[in-house]
Protein backbone atom coordinates (compact mmCIF):
# COMPACT_ATOMS: atom_id res chain seq x y z
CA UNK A 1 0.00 0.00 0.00
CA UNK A 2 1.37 3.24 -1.01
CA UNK A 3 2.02 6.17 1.68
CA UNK A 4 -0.43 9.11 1.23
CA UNK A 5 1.75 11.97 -0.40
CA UNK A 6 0.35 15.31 1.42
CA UNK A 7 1.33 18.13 -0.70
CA UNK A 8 1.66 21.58 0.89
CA UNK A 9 2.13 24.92 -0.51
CA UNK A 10 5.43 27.42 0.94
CA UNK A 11 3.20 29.29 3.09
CA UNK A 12 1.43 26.71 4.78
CA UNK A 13 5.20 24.97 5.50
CA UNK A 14 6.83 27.86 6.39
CA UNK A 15 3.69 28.15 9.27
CA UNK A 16 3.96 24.28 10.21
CA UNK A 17 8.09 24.97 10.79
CA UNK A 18 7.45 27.96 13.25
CA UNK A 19 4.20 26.36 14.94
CA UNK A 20 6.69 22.92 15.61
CA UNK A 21 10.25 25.69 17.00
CA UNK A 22 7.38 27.05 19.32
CA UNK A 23 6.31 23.85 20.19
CA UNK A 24 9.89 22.40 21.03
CA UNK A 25 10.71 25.93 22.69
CA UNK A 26 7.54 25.26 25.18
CA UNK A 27 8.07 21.51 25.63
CA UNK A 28 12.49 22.46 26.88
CA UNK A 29 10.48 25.63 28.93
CA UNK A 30 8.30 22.38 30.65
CA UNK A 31 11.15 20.25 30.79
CA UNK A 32 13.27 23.60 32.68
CA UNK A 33 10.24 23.79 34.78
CA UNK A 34 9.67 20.27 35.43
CA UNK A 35 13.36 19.71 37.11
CA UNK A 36 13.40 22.55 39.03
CA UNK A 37 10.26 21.37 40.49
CA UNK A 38 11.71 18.38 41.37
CA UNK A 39 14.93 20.14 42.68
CA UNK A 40 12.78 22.41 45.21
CA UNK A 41 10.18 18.82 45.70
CA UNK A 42 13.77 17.03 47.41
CA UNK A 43 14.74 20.34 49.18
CA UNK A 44 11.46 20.77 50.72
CA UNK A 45 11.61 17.17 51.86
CA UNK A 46 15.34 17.12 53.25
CA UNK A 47 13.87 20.79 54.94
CA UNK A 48 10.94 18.62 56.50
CA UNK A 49 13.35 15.98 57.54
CA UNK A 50 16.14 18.13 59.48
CA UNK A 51 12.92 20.17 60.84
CA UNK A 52 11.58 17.12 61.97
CA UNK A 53 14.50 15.47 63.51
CA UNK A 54 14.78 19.13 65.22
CA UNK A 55 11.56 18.62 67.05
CA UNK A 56 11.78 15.27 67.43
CA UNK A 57 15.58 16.51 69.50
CA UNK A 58 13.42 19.37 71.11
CA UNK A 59 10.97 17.32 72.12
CA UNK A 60 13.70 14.64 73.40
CA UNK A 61 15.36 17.70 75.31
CA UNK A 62 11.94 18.96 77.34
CA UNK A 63 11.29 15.73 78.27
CA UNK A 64 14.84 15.13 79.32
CA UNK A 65 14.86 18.42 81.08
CA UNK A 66 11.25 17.77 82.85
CA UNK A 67 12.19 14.58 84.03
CA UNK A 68 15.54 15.94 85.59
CA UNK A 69 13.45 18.63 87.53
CA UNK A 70 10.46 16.67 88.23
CA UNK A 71 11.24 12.82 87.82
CA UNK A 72 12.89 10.33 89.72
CA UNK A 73 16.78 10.21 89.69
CA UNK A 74 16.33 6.12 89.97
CA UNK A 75 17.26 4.19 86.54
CA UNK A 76 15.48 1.21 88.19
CA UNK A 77 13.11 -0.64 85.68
CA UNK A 78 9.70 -2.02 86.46
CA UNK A 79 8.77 -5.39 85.36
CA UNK A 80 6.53 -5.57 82.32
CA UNK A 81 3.54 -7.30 83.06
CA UNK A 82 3.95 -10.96 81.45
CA UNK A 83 0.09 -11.76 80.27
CA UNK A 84 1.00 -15.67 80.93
CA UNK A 85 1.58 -15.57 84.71
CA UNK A 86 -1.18 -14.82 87.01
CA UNK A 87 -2.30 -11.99 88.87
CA UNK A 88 -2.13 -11.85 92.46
CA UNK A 89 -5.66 -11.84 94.41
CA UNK A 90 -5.95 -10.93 97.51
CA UNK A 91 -9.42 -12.36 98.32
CA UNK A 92 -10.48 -16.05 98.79
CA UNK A 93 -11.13 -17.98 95.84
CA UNK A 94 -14.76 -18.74 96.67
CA UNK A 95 -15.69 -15.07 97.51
CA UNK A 96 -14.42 -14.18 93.88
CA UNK A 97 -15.70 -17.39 91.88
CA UNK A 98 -18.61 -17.76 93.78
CA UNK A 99 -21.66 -14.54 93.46
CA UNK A 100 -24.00 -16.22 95.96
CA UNK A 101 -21.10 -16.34 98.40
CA UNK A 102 -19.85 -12.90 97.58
CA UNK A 103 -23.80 -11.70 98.09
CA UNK A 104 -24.18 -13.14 101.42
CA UNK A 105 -21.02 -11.88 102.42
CA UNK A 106 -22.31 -7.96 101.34
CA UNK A 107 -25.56 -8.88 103.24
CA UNK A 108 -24.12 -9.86 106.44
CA UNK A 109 -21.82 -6.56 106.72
CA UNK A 110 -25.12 -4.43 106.35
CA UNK A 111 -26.89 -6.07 109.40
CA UNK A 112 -26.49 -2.97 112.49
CA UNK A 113 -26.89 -3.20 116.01
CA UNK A 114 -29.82 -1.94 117.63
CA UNK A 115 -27.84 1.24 118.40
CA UNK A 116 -27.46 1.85 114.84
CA UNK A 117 -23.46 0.88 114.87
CA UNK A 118 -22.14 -1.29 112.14
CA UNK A 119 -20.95 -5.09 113.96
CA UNK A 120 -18.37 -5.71 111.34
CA UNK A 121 -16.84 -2.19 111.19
CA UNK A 122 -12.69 -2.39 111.12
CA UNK A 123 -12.59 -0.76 114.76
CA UNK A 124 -14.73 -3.13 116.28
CA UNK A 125 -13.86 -6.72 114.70
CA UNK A 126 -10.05 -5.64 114.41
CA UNK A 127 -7.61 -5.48 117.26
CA UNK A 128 -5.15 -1.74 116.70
CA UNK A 129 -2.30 -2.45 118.39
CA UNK A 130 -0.54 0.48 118.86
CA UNK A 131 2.92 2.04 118.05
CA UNK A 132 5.65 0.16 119.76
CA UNK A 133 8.35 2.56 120.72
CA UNK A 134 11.74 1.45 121.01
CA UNK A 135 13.24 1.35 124.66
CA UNK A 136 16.04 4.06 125.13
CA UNK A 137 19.10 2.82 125.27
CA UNK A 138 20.05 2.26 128.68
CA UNK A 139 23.61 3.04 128.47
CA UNK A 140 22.89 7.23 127.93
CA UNK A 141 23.51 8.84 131.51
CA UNK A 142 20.35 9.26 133.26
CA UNK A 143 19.13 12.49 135.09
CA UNK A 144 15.91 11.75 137.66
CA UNK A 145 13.21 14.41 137.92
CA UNK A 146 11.27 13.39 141.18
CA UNK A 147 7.60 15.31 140.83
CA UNK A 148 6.22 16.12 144.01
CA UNK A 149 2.71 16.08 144.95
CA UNK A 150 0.31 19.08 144.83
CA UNK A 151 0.06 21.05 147.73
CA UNK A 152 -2.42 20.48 150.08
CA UNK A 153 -2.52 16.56 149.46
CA UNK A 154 -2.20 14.94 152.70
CA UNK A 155 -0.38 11.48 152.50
CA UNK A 156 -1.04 10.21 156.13
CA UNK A 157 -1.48 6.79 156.45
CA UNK A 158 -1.38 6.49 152.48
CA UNK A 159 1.11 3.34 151.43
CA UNK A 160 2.89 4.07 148.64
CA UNK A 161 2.19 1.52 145.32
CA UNK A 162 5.40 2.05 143.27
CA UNK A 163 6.69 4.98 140.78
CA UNK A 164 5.00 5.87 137.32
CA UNK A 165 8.13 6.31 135.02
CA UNK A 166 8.74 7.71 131.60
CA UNK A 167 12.06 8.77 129.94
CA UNK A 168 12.13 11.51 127.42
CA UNK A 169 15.20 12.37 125.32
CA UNK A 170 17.02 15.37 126.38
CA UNK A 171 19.90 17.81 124.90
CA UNK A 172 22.41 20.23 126.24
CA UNK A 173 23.83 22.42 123.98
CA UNK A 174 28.00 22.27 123.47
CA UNK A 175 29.74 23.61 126.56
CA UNK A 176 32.61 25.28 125.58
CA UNK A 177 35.39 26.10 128.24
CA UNK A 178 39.00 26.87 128.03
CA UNK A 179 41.54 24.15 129.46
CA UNK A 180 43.94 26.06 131.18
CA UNK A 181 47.47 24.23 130.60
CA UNK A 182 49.90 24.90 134.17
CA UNK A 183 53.93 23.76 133.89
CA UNK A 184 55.33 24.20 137.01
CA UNK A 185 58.41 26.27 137.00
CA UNK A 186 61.53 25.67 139.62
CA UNK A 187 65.20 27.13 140.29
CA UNK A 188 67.45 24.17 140.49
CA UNK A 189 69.87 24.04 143.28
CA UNK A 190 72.91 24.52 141.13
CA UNK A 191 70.65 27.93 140.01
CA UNK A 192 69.26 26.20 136.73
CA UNK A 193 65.91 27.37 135.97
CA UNK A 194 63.48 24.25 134.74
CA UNK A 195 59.74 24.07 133.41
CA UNK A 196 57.66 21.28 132.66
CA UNK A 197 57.70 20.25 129.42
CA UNK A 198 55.04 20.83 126.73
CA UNK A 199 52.55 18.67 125.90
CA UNK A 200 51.94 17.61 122.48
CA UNK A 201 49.79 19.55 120.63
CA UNK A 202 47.84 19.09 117.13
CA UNK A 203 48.43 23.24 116.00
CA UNK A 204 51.09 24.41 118.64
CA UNK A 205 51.47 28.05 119.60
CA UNK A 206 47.76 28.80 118.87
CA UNK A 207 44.64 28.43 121.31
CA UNK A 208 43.25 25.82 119.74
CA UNK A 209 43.08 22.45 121.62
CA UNK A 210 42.55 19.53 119.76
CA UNK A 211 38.99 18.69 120.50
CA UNK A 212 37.90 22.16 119.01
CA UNK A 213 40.24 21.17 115.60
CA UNK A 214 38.17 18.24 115.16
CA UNK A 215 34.69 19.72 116.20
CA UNK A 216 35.22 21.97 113.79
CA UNK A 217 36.44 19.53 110.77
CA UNK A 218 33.79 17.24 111.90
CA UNK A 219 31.31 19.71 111.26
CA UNK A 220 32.46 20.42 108.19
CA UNK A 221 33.38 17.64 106.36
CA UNK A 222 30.77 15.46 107.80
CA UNK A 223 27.83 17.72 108.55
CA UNK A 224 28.85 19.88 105.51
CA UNK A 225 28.66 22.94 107.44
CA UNK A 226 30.53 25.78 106.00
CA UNK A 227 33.27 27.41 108.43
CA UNK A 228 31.20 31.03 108.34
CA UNK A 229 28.59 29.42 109.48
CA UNK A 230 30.15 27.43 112.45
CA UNK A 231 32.02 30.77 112.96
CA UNK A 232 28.15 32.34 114.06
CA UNK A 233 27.46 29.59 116.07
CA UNK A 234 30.93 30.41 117.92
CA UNK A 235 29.76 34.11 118.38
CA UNK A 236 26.28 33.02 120.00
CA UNK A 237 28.66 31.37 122.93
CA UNK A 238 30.43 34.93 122.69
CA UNK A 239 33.62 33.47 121.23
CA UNK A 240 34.83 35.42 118.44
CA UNK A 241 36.96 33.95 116.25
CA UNK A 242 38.27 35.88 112.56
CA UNK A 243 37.42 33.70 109.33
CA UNK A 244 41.61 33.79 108.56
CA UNK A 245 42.12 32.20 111.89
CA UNK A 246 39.76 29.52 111.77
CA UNK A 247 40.94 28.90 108.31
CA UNK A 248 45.09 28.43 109.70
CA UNK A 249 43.64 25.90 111.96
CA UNK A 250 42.16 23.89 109.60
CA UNK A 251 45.45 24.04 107.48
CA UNK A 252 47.26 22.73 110.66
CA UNK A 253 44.66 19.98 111.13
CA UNK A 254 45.41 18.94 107.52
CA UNK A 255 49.05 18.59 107.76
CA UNK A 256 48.79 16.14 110.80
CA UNK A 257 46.79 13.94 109.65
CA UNK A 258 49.01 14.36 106.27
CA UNK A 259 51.12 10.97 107.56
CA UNK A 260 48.14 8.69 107.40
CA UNK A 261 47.40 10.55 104.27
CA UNK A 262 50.31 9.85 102.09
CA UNK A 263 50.27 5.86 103.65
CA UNK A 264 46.76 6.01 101.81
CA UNK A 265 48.37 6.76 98.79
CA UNK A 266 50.60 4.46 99.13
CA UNK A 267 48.01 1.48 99.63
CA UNK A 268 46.26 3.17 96.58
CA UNK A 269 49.98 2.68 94.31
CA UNK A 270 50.11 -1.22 95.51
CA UNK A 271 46.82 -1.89 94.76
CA UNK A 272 45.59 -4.02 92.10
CA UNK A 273 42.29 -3.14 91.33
CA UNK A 274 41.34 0.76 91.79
CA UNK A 275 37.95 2.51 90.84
CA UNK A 276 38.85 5.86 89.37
CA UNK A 277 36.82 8.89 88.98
CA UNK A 278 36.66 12.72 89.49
CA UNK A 279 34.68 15.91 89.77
CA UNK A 280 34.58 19.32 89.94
CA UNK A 281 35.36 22.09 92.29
CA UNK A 282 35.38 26.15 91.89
CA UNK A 283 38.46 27.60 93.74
CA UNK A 284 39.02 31.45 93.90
CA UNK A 285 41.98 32.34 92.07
CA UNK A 286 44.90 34.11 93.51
CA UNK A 287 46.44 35.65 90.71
CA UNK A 288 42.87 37.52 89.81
CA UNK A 289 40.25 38.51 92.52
CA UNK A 290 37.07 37.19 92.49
CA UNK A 291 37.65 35.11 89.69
CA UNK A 292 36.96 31.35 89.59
CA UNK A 293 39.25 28.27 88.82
CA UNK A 294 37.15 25.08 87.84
CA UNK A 295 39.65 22.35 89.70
CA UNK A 296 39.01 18.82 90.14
CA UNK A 297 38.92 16.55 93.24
CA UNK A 298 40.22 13.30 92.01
CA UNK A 299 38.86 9.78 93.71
CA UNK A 300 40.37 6.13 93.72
CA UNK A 301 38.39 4.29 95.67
CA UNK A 302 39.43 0.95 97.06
CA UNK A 303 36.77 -1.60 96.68
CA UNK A 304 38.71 -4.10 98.87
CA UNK A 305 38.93 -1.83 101.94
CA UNK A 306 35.76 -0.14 101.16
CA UNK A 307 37.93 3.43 100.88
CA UNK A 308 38.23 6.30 98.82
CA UNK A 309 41.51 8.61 98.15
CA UNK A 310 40.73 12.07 97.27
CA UNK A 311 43.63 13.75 95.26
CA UNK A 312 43.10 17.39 93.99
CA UNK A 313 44.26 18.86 90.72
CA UNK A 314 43.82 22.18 89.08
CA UNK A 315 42.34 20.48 85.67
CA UNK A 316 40.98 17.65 84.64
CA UNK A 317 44.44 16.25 82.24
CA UNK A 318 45.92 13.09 82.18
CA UNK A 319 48.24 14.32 85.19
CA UNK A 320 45.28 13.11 86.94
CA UNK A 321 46.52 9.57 86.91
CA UNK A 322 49.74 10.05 87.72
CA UNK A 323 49.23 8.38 90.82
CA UNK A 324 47.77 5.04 89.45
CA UNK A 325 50.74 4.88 86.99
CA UNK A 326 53.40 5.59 89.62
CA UNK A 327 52.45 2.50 91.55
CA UNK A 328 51.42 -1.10 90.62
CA UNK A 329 47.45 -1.07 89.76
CA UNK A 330 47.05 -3.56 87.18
CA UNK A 331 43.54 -2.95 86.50
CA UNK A 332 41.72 0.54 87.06
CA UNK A 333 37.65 0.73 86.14
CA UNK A 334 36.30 4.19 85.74
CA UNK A 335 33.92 5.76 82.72
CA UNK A 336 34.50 6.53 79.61
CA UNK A 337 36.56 9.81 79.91
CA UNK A 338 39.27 9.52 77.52
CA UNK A 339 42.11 10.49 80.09
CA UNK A 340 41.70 6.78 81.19
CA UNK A 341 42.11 4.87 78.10
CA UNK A 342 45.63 5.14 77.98
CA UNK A 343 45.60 2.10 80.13
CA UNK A 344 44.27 0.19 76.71
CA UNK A 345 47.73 0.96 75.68
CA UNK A 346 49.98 -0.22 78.56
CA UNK A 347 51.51 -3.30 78.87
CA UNK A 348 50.42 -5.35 82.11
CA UNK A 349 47.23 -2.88 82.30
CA UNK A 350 43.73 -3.57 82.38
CA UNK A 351 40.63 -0.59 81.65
CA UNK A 352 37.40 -2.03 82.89
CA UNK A 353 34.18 0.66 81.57
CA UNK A 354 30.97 1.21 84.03
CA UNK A 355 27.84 -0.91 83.15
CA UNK A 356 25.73 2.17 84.97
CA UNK A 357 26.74 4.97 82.87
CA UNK A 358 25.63 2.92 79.76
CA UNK A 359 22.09 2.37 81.49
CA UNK A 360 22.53 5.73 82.56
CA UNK A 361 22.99 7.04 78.83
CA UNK A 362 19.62 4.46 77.31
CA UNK A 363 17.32 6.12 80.26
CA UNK A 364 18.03 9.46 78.84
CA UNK A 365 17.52 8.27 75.65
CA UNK A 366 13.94 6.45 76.33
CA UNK A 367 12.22 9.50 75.34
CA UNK A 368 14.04 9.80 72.22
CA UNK A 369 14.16 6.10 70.44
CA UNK A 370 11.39 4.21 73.25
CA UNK A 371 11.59 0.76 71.44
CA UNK A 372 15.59 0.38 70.93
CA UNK A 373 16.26 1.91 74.29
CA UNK A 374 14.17 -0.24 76.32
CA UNK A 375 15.29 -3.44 74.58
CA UNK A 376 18.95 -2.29 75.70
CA UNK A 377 17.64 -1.66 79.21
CA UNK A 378 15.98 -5.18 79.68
CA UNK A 379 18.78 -7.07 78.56
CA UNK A 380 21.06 -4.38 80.85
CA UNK A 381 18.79 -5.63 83.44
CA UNK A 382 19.46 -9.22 82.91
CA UNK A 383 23.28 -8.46 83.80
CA UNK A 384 22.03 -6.83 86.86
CA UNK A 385 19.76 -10.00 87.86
CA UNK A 386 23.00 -12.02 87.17
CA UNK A 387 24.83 -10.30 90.21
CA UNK A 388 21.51 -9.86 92.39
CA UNK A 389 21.57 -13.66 92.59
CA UNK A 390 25.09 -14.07 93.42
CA UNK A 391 24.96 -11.16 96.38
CA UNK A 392 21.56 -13.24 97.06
CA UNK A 393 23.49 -16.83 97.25
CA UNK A 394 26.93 -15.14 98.40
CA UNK A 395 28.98 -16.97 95.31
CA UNK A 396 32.56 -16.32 95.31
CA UNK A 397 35.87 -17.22 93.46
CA UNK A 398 35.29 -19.60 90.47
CA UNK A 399 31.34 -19.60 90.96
CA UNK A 400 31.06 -15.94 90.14
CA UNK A 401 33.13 -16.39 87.14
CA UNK A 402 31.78 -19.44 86.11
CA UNK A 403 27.91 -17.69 86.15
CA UNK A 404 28.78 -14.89 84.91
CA UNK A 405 30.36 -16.24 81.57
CA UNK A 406 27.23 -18.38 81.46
CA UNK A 407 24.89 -15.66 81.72
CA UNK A 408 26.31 -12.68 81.36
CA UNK A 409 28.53 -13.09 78.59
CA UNK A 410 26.25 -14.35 75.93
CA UNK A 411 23.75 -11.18 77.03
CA UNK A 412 26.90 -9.12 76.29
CA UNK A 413 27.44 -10.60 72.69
CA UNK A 414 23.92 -10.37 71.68
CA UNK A 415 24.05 -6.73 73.02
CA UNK A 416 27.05 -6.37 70.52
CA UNK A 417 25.45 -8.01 67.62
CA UNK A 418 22.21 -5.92 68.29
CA UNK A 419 24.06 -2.65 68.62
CA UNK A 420 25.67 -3.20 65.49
CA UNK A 421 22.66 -4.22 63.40
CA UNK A 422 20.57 -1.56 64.82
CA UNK A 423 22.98 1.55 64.78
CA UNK A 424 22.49 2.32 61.13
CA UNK A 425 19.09 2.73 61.46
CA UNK A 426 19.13 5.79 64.02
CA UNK A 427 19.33 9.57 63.56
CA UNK A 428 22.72 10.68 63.76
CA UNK A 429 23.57 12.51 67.08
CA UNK A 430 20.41 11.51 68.34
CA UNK A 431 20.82 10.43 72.26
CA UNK A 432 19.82 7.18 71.30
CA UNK A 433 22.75 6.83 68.73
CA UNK A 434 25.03 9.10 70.97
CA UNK A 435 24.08 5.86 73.62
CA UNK A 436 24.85 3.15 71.33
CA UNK A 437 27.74 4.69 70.07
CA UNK A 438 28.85 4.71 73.72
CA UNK A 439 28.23 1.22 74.21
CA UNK A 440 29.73 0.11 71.24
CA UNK A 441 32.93 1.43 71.48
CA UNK A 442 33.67 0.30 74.88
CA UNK A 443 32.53 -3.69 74.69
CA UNK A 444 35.58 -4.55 75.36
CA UNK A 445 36.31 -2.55 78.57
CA UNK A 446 32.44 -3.26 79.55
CA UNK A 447 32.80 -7.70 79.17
CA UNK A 448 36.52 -7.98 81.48
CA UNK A 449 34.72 -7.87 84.36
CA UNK A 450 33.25 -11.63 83.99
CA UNK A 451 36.50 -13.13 84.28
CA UNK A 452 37.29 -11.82 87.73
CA UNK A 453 35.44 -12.03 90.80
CA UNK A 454 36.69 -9.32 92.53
CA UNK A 455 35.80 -7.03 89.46
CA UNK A 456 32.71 -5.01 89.77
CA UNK A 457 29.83 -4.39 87.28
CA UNK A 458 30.16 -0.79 87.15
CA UNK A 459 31.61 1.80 89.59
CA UNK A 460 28.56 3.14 91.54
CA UNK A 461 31.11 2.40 94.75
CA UNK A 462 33.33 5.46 93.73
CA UNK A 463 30.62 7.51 92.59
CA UNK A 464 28.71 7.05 95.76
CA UNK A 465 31.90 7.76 97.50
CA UNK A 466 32.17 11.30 96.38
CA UNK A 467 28.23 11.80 97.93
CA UNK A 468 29.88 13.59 101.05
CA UNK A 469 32.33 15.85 98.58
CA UNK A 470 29.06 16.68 96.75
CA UNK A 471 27.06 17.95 99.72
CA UNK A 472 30.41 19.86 101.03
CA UNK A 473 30.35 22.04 97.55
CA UNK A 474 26.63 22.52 97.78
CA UNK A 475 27.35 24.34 101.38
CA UNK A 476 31.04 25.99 100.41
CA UNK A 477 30.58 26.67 96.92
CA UNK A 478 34.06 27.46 96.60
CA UNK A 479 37.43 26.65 98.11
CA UNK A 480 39.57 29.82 99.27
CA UNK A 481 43.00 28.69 97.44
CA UNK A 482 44.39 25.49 95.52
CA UNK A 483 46.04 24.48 98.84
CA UNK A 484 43.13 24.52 101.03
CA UNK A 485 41.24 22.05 98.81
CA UNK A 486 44.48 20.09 98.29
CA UNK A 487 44.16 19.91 102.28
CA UNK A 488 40.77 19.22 102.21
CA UNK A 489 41.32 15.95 100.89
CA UNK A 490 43.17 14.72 104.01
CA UNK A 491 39.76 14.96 105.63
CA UNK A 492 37.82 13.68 102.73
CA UNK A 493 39.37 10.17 103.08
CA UNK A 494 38.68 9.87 106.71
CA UNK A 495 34.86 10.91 105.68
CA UNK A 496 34.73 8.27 103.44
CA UNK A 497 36.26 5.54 105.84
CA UNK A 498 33.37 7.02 108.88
């Protein structure tokens, strides 16, 4: 079949040619207009997707910050409620199962005395035994206040029954007093002139004795009262004492108990396992008035005696640790502050990470990620169970170690195998990645302490440690100079040992 031949004149060509440029011109101006619709279509959605991880951070952040203010501080979990195991009833079987039985109950509680009282109210049907206060100790010094009888009252020929006692706790307030030291003085026969000798004092040449010293560190490194404040209660008893003074004592204090201090540190240097951690302290700086130096109270805490060594240093460096690397600790667990992992690096050394600060890090994260952070937290949990039931059976040596690679180890790997699988899938720099992240990196520091019984799950014993440090800077604020918080550690240690 032949093609149809369409025969057109010049004109009507010459119009066909310019209606088909006008045509190509408008179908580029669509194409122009159709990819830089699609160029503003993907910036509007990466716009809606960095705005909405913004809110969903913001969001994470007011939470956070409400349940700091208003929430519990406890990261303890509550069980989930497991639909196959059965509720706990407090009633008898028969009065639940049973309606007749459960009617005739209600109907017998309803039936009233003639007097209109209820038989089977709680106060008549059961018994309130009262308080039972505990007996005073009978070793407290007694004084006897004999009450006479009223006036007018005559006793002839009355027998008397017995005595009606009762014992109330009683107070006097501190006596203070001054001890009055006398050395006799003599001339010698051959003319020599003698006096009794001195006796030893904690801060000689002063008039302090050393029961006011230590009523006054007591008070302030164990009741965490400030010195101005103790320095009011002085003027009440009309002792006035100047803030510099007080201060000079305390210094003296320091430096004798300094001996027992530096055999601490010594203890600390031939120890093999150490918990290791620090915090901070504002001390006024010398060098510019009324300016504030953010210095650090170093703590290793000895979990085998139960004691802490407070160390203080003007930052936070690696010169921090110069005291665990001067000695013989083989294995030092602390958090993950980077000043620490140089002991990943030494020969002989161990770094063991804190199982609480990565709980710590998923709780603050619930808000942000729910599902992933609670699945951390349950299997967290089931490394906590693990040592609840060997403080609940008292396992030691070999049977700690042998449970704990049984059960704890394998929760560790999956936790490892999880964490890896799942991290891909979060928002970067989201707390729930910034918690992973965490964990991840530090598997190795966080799974040495199942092959050691004497190793601890995390170090909540240093942290709690520092409690009495904590309540002293709420109080003081600041410290006066470097060397009076360097001094203030001698007293810290024998807080931490009370």
């Amino acid at each position: 079949m032949k093609e149809p031949v369409i025969t057109l004149t010049l004109e009507e060509y010459e119009e066909l040619r310019k209606e088909h440029e006008c045509l190509e011109k408008e179908h580029a101006e669509l194409q122009r207009k159709y990819e830089a619709s699609l160029q503003e279509y993907s910036r509007q959605v990466e716009e809606i997707s960095a705005c909405t991880a913004v809110i969903a951070d913001l969001r994470w952040k007011l939470a956070d910050l409400t349940r700091r203010l208003w929430g519990k501080s406890s990261e303890k979990r509550h069980l989930p409620e497991d639909a196959g195991q059965l509720s706990i009833c407090f009633e008898s079987p028969s009065d639940v199962n049973d309606p007749v039985a459960e009617e005739q109950k209600t109907a017998g509680k309803s039936v009233t005395s003639e007097n209109g009282y209820n038989r089977f109210r709680k106060s008549f049907t059961k018994k309130i035994t009262p308080h039972a206060r505990k007996p005073i100790d009978p070793s407290l010094p007694r004084e006897e206040i004999i009450i006479p009888m009223p006036e007018g009252l005559s006793l002839e020929g009355a027998t008397k029954l017995g005595e009606e006692v009762s014992e109330q706790y009683a107070v006097s307030p501190a006596r203070f007093y001054v001890k009055r030291i006398i050395r006799p003085k003599y001339r010698l026969a051959d003319g020599r002139i003698i006096t009794a000798p001195m006796p030893v004092m904690a801060h000689p040449h002063s008039n302090a004795s050393e029961s006011v010293l230590a009523h006054i560190a007591t008070a302030k490194y164990y009741d965490h009262l400030p010195l101005h404040r103790q320095l009011d209660i002085f003027e009440r008893e009309g002792i006035h004492l100047s803030p510099s003074t007080v201060s000079n004592w305390m210094m003296a204090a320091a430096q004798r108990l300094e001996p027992i201090y530096n055999e601490l540190r010594e203890l600390v240097k031939d120890s093999y396992y150490v918990m290791a951690d620090e915090t901070p302290h504002l001390v006024l700086e010398s060098d510019r008035p009324g300016a504030l130096h953010r210095g650090y109270m170093w703590n290793f805490y000895l979990p085998r005696f139960h004691t802490p060594f407070f160390e203080y240093h003007k930052g936070r460096g690696s010169s921090g640790t110069d005291t665990l690397l001067a000695g013989q600790v083989r294995v030092v667990q602390s958090d993950g502050f980077a000043v620490y992992d140089k002991f990943d690096t030494l020969p002989g050394k161990l770094h063991l990470c804190c199982w609480a600060h990565v709980r710590r890090n998923f709780v603050e994260a619930e808000g942000n990620d729910p599902p992933r952070a609670r699945h951390a937290l349950g299997q967290i949990g089931g490394l906590y169970a693990v040592e609840e039931k060997i403080r609940m059976e008292h396992l030691e040596g070999e049977a700690v170690v042998k449970l704990r690679r049984e059960k704890s180890y394998p929760i560790i790997k999956e936790l490892e195998k999880w964490c890896k699988e799942e991290y891909g899938h979060t928002v970067d720099k989201s707390p729930i990645a910034k918690a992973m992240f965490y964990m991840y990196t530090r598997f190795e520091q966080l799974s040495g302490y199942v092959n050691d019984a004497q190793f601890c799950i995390d170090n909540n014993p240093v942290e709690r440690s520092i409690r009495p440090l904590t309540l002293n800077r709420k109080n003081t604020l600041f410290s006066g100079s470097h060397e009076a918080k360097t001094c203030g550690g001698n007293f810290l240690f024998t807080d931490g040992m009370l």
